[in-house]
C-alpha atoms as a PDB file:
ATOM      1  CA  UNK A   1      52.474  41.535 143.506  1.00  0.00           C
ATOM      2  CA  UNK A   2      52.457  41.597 139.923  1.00  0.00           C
ATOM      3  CA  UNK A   3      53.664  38.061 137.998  1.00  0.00           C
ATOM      4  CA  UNK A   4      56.897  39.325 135.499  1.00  0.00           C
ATOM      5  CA  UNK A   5      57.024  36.465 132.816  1.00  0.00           C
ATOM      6  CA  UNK A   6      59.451  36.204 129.704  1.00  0.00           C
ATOM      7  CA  UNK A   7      57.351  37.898 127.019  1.00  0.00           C
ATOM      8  CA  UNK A   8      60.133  36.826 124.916  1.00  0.00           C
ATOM      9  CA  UNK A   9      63.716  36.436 124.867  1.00  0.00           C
ATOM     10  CA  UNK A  10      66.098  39.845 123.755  1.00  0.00           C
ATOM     11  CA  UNK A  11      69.659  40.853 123.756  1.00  0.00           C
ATOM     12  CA  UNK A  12      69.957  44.019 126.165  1.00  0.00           C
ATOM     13  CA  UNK A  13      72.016  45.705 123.480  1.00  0.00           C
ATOM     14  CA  UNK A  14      68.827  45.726 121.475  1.00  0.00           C
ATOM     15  CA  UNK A  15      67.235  47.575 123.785  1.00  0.00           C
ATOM     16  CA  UNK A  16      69.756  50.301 124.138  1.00  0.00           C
ATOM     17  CA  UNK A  17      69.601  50.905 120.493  1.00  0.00           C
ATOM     18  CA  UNK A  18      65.911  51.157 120.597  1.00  0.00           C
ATOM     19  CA  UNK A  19      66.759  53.882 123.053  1.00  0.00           C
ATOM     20  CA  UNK A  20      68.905  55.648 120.695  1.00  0.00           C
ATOM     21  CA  UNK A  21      66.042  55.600 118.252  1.00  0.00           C
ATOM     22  CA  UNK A  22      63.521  56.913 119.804  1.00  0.00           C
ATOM     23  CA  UNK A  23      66.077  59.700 121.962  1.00  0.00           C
ATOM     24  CA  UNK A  24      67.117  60.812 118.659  1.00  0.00           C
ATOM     25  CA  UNK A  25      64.082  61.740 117.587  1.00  0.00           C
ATOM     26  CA  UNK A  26      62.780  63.450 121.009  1.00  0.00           C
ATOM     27  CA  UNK A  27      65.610  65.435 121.982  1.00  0.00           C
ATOM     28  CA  UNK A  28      68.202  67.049 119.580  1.00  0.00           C
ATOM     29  CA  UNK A  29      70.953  67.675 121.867  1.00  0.00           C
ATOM     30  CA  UNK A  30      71.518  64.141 121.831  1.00  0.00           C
ATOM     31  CA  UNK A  31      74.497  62.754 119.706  1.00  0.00           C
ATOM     32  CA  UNK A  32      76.280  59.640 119.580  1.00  0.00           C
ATOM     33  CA  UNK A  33      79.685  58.819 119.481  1.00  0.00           C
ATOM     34  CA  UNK A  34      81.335  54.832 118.608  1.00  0.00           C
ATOM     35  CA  UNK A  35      84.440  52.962 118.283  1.00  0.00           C
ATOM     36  CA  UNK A  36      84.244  51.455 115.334  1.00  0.00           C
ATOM     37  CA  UNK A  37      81.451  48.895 116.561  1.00  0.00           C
ATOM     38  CA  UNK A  38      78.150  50.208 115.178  1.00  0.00           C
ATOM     39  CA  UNK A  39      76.427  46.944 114.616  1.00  0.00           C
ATOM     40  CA  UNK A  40      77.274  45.211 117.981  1.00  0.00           C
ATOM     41  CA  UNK A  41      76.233  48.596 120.070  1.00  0.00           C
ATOM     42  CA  UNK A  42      72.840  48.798 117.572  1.00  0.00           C
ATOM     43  CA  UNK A  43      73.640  52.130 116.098  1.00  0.00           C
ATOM     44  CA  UNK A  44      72.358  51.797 112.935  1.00  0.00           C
ATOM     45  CA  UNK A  45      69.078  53.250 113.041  1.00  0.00           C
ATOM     46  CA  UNK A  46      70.459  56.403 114.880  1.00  0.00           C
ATOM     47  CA  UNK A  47      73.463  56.869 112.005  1.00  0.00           C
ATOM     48  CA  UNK A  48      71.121  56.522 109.301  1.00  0.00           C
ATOM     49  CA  UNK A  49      68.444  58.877 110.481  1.00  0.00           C
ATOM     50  CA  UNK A  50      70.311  61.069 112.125  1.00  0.00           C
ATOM     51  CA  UNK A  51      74.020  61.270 110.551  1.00  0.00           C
ATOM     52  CA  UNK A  52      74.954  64.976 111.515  1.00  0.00           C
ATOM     53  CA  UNK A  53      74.610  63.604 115.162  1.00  0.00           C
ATOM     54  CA  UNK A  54      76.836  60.369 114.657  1.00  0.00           C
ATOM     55  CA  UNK A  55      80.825  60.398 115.291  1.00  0.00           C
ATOM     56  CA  UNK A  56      82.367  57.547 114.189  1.00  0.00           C
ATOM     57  CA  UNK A  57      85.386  57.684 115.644  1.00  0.00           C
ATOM     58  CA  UNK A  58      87.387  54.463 114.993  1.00  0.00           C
ATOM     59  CA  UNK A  59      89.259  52.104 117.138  1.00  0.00           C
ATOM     60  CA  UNK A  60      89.827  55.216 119.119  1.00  0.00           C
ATOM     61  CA  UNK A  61      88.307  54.818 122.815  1.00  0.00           C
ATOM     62  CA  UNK A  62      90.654  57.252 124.930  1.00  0.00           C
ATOM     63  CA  UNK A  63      89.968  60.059 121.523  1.00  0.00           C
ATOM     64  CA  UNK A  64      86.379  59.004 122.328  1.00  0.00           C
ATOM     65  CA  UNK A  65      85.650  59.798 125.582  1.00  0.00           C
ATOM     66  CA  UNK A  66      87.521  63.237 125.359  1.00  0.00           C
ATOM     67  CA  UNK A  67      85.353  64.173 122.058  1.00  0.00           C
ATOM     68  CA  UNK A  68      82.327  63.605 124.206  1.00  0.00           C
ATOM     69  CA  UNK A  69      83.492  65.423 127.061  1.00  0.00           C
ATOM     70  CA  UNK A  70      84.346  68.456 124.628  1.00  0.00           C
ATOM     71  CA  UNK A  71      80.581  68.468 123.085  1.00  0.00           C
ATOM     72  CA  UNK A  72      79.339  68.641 126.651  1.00  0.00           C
ATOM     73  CA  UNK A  73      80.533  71.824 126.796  1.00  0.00           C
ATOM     74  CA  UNK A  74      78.437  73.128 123.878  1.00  0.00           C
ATOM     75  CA  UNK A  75      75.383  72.010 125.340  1.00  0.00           C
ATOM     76  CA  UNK A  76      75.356  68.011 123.619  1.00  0.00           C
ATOM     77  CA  UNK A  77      74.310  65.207 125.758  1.00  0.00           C
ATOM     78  CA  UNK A  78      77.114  62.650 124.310  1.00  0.00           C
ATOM     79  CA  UNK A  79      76.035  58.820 124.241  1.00  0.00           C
ATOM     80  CA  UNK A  80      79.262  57.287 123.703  1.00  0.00           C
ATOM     81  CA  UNK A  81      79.136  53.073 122.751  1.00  0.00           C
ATOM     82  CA  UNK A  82      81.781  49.820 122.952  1.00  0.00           C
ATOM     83  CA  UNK A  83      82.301  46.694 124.802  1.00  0.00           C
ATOM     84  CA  UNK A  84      82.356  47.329 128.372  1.00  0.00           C
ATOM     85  CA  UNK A  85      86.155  46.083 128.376  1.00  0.00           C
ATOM     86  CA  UNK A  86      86.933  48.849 126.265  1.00  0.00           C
ATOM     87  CA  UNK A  87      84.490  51.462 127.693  1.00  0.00           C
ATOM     88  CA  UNK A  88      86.298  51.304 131.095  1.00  0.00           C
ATOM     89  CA  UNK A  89      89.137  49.689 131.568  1.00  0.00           C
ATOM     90  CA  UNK A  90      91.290  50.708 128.666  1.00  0.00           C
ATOM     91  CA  UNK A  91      90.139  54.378 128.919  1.00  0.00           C
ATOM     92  CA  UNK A  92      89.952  54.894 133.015  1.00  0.00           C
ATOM     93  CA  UNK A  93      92.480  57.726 132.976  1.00  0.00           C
ATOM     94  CA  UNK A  94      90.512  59.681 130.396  1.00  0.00           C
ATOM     95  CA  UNK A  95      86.893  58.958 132.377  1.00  0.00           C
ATOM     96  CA  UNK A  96      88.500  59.940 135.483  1.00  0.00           C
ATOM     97  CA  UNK A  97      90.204  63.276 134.403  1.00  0.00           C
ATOM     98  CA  UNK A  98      87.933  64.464 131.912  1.00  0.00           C
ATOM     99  CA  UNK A  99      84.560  63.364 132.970  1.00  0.00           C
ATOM    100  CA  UNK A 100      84.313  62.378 136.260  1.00  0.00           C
ATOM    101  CA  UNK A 101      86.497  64.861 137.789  1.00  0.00           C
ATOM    102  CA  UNK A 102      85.334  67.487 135.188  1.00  0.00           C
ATOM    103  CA  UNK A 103      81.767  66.448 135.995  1.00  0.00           C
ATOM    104  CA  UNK A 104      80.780  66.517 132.284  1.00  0.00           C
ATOM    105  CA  UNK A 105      77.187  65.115 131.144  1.00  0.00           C
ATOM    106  CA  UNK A 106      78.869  61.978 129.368  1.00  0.00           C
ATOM    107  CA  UNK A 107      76.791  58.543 128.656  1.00  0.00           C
ATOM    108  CA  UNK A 108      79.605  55.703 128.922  1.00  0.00           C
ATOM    109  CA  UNK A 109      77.270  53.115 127.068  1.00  0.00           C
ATOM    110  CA  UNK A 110      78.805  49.651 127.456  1.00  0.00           C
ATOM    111  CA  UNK A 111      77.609  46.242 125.809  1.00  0.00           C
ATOM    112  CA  UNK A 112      79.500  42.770 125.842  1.00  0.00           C
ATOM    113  CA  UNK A 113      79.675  42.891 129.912  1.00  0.00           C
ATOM    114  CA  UNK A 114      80.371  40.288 132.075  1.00  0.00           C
ATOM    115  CA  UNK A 115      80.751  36.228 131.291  1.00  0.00           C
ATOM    116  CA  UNK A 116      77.773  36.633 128.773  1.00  0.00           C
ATOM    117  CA  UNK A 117      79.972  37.657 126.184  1.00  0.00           C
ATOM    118  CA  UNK A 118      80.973  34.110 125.625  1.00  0.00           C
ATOM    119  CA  UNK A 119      83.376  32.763 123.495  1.00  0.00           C
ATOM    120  CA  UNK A 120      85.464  35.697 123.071  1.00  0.00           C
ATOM    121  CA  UNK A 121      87.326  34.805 126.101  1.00  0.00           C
ATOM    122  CA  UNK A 122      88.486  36.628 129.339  1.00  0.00           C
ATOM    123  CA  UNK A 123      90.450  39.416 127.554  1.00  0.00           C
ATOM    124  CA  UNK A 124      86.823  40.658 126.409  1.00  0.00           C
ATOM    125  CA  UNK A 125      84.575  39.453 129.600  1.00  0.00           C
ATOM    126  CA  UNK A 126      85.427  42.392 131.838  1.00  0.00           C
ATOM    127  CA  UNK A 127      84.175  41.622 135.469  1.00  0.00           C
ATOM    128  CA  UNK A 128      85.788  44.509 136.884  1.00  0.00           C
ATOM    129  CA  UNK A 129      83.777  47.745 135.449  1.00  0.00           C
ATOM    130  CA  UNK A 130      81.331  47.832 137.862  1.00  0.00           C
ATOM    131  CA  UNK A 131      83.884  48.860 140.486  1.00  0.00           C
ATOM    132  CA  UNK A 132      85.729  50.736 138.411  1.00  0.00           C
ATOM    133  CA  UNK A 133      82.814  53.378 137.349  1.00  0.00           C
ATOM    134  CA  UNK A 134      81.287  53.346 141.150  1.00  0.00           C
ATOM    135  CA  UNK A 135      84.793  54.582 142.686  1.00  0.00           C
ATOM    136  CA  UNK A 136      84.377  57.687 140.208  1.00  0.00           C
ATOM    137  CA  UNK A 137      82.791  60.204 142.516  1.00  0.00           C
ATOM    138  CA  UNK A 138      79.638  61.738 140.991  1.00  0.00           C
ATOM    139  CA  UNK A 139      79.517  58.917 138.581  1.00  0.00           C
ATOM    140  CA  UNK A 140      76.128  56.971 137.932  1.00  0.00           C
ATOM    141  CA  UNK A 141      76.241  53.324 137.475  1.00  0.00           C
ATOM    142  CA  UNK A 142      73.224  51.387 136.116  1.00  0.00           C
ATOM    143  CA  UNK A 143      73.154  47.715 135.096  1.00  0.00           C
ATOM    144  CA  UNK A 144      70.267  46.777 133.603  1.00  0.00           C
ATOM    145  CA  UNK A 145      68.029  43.146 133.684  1.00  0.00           C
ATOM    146  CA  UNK A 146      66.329  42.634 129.715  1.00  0.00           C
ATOM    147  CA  UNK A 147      65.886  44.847 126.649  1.00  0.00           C
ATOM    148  CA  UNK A 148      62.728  46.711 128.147  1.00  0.00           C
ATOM    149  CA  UNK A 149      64.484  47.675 131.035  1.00  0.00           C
ATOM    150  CA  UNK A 150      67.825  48.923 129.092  1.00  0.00           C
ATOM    151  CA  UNK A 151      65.353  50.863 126.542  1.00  0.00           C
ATOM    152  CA  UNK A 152      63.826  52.908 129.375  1.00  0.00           C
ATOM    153  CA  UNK A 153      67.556  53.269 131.078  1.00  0.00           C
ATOM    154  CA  UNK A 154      68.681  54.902 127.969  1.00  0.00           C
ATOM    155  CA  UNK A 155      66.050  57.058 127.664  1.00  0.00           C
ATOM    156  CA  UNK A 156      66.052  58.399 131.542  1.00  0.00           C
ATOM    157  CA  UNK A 157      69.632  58.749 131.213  1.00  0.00           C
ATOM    158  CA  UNK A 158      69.294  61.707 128.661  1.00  0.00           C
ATOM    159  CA  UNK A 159      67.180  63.597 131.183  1.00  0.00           C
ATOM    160  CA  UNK A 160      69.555  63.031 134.013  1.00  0.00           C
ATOM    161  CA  UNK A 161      72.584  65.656 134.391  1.00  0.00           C
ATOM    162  CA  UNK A 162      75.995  63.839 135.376  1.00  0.00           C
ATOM    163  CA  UNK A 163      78.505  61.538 134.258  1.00  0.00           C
ATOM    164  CA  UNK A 164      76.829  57.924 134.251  1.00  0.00           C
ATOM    165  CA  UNK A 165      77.910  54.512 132.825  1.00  0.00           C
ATOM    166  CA  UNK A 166      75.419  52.080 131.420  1.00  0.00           C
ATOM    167  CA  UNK A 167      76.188  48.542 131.657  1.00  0.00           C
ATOM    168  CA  UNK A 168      74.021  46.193 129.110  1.00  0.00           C
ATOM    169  CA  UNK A 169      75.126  42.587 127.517  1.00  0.00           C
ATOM    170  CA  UNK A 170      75.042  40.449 124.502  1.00  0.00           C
ATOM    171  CA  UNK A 171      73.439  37.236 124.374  1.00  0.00           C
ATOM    172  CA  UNK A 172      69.901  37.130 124.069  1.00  0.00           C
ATOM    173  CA  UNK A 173      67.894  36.698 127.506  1.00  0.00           C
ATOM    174  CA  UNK A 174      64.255  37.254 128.960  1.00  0.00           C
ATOM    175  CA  UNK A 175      62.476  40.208 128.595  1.00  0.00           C
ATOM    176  CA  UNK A 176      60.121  40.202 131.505  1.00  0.00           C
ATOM    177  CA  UNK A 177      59.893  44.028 132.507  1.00  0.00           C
ATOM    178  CA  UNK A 178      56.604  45.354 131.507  1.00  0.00           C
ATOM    179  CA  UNK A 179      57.873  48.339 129.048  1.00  0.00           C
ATOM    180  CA  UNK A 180      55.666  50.717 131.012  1.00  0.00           C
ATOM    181  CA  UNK A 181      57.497  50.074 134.129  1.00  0.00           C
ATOM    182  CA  UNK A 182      59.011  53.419 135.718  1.00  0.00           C
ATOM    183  CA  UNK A 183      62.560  53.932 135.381  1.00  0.00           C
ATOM    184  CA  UNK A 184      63.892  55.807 138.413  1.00  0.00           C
ATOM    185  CA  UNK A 185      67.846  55.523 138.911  1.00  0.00           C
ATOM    186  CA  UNK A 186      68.610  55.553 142.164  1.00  0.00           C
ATOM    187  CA  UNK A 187      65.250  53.445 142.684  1.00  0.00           C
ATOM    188  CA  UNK A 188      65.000  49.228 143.365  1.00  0.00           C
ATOM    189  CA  UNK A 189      62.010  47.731 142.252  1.00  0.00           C
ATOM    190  CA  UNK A 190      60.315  44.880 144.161  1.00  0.00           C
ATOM    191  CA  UNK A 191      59.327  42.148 142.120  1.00  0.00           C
ATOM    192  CA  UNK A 192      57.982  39.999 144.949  1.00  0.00           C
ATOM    193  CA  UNK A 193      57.619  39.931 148.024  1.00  0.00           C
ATOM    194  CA  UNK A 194      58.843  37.353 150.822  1.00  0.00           C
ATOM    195  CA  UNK A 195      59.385  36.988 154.754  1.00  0.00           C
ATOM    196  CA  UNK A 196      62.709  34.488 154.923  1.00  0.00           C
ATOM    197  CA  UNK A 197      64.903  35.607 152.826  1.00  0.00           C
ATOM    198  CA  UNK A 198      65.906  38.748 150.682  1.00  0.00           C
ATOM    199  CA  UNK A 199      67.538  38.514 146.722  1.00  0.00           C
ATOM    200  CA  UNK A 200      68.569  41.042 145.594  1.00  0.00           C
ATOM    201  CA  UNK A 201      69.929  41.072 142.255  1.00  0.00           C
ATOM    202  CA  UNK A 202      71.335  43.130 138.816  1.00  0.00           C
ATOM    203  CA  UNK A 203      71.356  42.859 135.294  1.00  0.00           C
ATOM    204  CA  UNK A 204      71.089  38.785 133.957  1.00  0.00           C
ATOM    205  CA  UNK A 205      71.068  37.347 137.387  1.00  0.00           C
ATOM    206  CA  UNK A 206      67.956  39.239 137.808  1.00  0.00           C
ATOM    207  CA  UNK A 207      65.489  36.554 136.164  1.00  0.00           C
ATOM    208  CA  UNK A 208      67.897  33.679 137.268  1.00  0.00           C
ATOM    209  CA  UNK A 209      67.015  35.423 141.165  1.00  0.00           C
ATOM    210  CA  UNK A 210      63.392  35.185 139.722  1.00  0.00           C
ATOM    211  CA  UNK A 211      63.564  31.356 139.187  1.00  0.00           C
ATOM    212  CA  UNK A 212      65.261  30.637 142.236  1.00  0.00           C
ATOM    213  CA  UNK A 213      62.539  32.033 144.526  1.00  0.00           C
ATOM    214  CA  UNK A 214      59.783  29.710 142.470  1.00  0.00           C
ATOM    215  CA  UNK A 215      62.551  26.751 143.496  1.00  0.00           C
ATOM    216  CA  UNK A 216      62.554  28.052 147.029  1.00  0.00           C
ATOM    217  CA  UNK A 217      58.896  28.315 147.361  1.00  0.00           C
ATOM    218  CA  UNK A 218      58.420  24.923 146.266  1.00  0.00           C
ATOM    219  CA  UNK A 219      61.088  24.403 149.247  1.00  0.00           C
ATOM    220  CA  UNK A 220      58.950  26.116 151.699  1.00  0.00           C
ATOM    221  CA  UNK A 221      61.087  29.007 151.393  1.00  0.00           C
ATOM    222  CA  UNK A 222      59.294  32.448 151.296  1.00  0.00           C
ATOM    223  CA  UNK A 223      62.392  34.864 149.521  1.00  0.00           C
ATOM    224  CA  UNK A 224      61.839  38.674 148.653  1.00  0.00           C
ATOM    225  CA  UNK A 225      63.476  39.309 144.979  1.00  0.00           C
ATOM    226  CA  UNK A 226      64.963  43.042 144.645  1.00  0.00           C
ATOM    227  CA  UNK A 227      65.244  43.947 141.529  1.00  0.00           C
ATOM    228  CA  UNK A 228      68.723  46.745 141.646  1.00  0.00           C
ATOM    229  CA  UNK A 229      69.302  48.149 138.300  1.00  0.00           C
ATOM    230  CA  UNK A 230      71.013  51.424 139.594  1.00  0.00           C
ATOM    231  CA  UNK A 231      73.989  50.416 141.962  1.00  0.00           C
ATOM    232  CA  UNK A 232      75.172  53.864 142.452  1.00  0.00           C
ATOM    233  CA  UNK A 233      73.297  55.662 144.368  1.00  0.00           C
ATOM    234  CA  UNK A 234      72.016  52.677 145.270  1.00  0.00           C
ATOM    235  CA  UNK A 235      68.647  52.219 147.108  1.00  0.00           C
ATOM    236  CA  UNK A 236      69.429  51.923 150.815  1.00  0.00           C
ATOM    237  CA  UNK A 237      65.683  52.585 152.024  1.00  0.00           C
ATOM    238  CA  UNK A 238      64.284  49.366 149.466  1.00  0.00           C
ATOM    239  CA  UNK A 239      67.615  46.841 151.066  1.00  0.00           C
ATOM    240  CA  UNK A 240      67.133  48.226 154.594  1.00  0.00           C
ATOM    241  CA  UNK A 241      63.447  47.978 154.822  1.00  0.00           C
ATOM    242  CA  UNK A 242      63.396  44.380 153.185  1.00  0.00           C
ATOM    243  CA  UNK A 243      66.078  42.876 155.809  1.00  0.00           C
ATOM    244  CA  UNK A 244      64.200  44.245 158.713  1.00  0.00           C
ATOM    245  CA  UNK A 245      61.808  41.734 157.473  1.00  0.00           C
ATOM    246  CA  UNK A 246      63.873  38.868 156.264  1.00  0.00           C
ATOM    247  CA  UNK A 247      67.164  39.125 158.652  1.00  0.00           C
ATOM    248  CA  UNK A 248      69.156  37.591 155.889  1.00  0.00           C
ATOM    249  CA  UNK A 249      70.313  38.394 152.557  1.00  0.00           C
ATOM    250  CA  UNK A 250      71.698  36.996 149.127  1.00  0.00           C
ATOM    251  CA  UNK A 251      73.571  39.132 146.349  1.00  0.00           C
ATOM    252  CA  UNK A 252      73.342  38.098 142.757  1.00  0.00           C
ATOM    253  CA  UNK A 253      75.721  39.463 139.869  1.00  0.00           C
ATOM    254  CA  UNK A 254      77.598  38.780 136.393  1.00  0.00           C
ATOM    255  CA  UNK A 255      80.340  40.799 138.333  1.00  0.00           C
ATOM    256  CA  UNK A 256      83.562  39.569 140.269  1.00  0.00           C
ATOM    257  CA  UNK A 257      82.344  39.551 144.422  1.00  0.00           C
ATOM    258  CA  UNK A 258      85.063  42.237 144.606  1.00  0.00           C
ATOM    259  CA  UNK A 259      83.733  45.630 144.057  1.00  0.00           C
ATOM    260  CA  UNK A 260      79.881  44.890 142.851  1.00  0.00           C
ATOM    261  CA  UNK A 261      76.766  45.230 144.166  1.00  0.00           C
ATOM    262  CA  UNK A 262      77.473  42.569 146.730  1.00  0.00           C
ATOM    263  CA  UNK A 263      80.130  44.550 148.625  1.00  0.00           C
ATOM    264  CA  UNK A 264      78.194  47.999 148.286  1.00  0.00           C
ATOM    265  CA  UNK A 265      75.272  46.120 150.168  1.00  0.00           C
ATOM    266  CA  UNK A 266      78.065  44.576 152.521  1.00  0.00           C
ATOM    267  CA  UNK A 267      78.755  48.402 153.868  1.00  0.00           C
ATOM    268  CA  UNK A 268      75.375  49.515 153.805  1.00  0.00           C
ATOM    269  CA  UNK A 269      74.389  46.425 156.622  1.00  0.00           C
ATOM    270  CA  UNK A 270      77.531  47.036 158.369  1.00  0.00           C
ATOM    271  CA  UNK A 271      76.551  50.814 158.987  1.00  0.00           C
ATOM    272  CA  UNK A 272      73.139  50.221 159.499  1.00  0.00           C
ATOM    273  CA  UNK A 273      71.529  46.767 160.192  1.00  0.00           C
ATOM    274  CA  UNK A 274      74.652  43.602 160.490  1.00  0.00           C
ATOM    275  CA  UNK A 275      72.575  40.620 159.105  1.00  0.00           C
ATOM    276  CA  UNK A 276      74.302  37.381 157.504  1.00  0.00           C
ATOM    277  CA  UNK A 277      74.794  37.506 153.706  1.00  0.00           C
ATOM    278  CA  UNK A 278      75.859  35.349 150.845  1.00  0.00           C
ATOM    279  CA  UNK A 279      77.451  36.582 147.484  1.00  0.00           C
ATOM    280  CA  UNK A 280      76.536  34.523 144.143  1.00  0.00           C
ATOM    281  CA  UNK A 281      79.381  35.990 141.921  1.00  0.00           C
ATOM    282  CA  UNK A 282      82.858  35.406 140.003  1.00  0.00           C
ATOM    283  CA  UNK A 283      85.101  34.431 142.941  1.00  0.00           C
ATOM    284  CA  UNK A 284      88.189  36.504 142.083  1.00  0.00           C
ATOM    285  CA  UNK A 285      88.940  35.181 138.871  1.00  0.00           C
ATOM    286  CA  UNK A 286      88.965  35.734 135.178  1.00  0.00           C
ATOM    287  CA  UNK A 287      86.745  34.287 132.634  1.00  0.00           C
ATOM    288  CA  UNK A 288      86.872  32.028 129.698  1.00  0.00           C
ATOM    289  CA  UNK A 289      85.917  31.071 126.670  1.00  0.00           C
ATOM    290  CA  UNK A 290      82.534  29.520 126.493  1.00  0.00           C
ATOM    291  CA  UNK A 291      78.980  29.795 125.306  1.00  0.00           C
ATOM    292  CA  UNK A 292      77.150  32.303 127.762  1.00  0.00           C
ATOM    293  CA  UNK A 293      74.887  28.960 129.449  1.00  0.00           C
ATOM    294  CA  UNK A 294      78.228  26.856 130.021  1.00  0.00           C
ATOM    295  CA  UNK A 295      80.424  30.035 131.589  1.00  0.00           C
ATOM    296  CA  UNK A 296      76.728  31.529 133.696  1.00  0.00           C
ATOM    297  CA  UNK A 297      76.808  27.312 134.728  1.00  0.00           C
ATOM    298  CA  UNK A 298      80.708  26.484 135.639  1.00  0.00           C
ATOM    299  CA  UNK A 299      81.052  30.048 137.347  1.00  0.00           C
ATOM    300  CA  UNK A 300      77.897  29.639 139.544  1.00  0.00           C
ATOM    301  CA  UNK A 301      75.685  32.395 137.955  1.00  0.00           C
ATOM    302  CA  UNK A 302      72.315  30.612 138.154  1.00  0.00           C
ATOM    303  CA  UNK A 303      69.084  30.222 139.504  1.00  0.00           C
ATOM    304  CA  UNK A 304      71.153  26.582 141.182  1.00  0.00           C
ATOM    305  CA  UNK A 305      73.219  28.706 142.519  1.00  0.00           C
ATOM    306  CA  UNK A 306      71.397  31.101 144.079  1.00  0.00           C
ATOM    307  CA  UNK A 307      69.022  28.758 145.598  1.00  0.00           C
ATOM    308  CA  UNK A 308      71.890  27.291 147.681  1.00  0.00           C
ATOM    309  CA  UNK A 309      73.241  30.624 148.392  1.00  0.00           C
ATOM    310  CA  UNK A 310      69.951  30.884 150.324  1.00  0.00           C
ATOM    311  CA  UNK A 311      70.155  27.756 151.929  1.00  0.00           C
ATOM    312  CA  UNK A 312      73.428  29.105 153.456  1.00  0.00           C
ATOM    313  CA  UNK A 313      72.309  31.965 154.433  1.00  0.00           C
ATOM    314  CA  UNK A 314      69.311  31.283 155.996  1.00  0.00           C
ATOM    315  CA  UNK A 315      70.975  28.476 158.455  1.00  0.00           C
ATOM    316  CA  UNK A 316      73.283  31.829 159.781  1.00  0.00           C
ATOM    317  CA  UNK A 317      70.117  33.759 160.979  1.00  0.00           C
END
């Protein structure tokens, strides 16, 4: 197995926008669409090279998602941009009639998810979106790890036909994905492999999963680390064959334990293979304001955290 280190710490956002970039000059029939938020969603470069296929819409979100679902129809392949708060939550009525029901080709492109948006406070951190979008039927969810990762998301999003929401963050973290690496959605990736325990993890808790299985080695601790960036349709195959090996598991997400990845796991080992797993998520509760390191610390979204998670888990095998 390959060694992933941190060539460098990124914001996620930064990566989507690189995406933008470099979509906007491949394919034509791409256009963009934001609410009022061009610098936070990384924009610029795609306004100012390409302004005939920029909509700035305004403080607008619900006027948003229709627009895009009208320029569908003509053939567009509409990237739209906010926070994730506002991506989902305050327009769900208008994603579930017009796109997901309609089954329109609509990019929901979402930055500022999760805890890691800080010191805005829990009327911005939504931990809810991921089960919000994955209740849509027909509707794509990805949630990426680093800015290499979101880059190549964005771009294999453009080629994919279907609603799909893309879930990326603010604060600056590790980019460790080799930008080469193959972006299938739909498709885990194994970043290493282990016999007593499998991790399987999305977007930031990704490299904290990373760090916990160096802590757990040194522990005597052999742990499997999935890396899930696509939780709908989520890789079945990659969880099932990994338990068969491990008998145990431990979810990992900047996501409330009700409705993530965690719980879509849950049903896929109760239909298939029943094995003991722990959750490392936000226990049912809103956030707070906070830098990203205090909020990832006092909610238990951590490398710490996920080490003991393991320790549970593997005494119930």
């Amino acid at each position: 197995m390959k060694k992933y280190t941190n060539t460098g710490s990124k914001d996620t956002r930064s990566g989507f926008g690189a995406g933008m970039t470099e979509l906007g000059q491949k394919n034509e029939n791409v256009v963009a669409l934001c609410a009022d938020l061009i610098g936070s969603l990384k924009f610029d470069d795609f306004k100012k090279n390409h302004p005939e296929r920029f909509f700035q819409i305004g403080i607008a979100e619900a006027n948003m998602i229709g627009i895009a679902a009208g320029l569908t129809i003509g053939g567009k392949i509409p990237f739209t941009g906010t926070f994730a708060n506002f991506s989902t939550g305050r327009v769900y009525d208008q994603i579930r009639q017009s796109v997901a029901y309609s089954e329109k080709n609509v990019k929901i492109c979402a930055s500022h998810a999760g805890l890691t948006l800080g010191e805005d406070g829990a009327t911005h951190q939504i931990l809810e979106d991921i089960g919000l979008m994955k209740m849509l039927p027909g509707m794509t969810v990805i949630n990426t790890c680093d800015y290499n990762q979101t880059k190549a998301a964005t771009l294999a999003l453009a080629d994919h036909h279907g609603p799909a929401y893309l879930r990326f963050g603010r604060p600056v973290v590790p980019n460790f994905m080799p930008a080469d690496e193959p972006f299938v959605i739909g498709k885990a990736i194994l970043l290493s492999e282990g016999t007593d325990v499998t991790i399987v993890a999305t977007g930031h808790l990704v490299w904290e999963a990373l760090i916990a299985a160096e802590a757990l080695e040194a522990k005597g601790i052999s742990a499997e680390v999935i890396n899930i960036h696509t939780i709908k349709p989520l890789d079945e195959e990659a969880i099932l064959k990994s338990l068969a090996k491990t008998k145990c598991i431990v979810t990992a997400e900047e996501h409330n334990i009700l409705g993530g990845l965690g719980e879509s796991i849950s049903r896929v080992l109760a239909l298939n293979h029943p094995a003991p797993q722990e959750f490392v998520a936000v226990n049912d509760s809103f956030g707070e304001s906070g830098t990203p390191e205090q909020l990832m610390e006092k909610y238990k979204l951590n490398n710490q955290a996920i080490v003991e998670a393991v320790e549970r888990v593997i005494k119930r095998k």
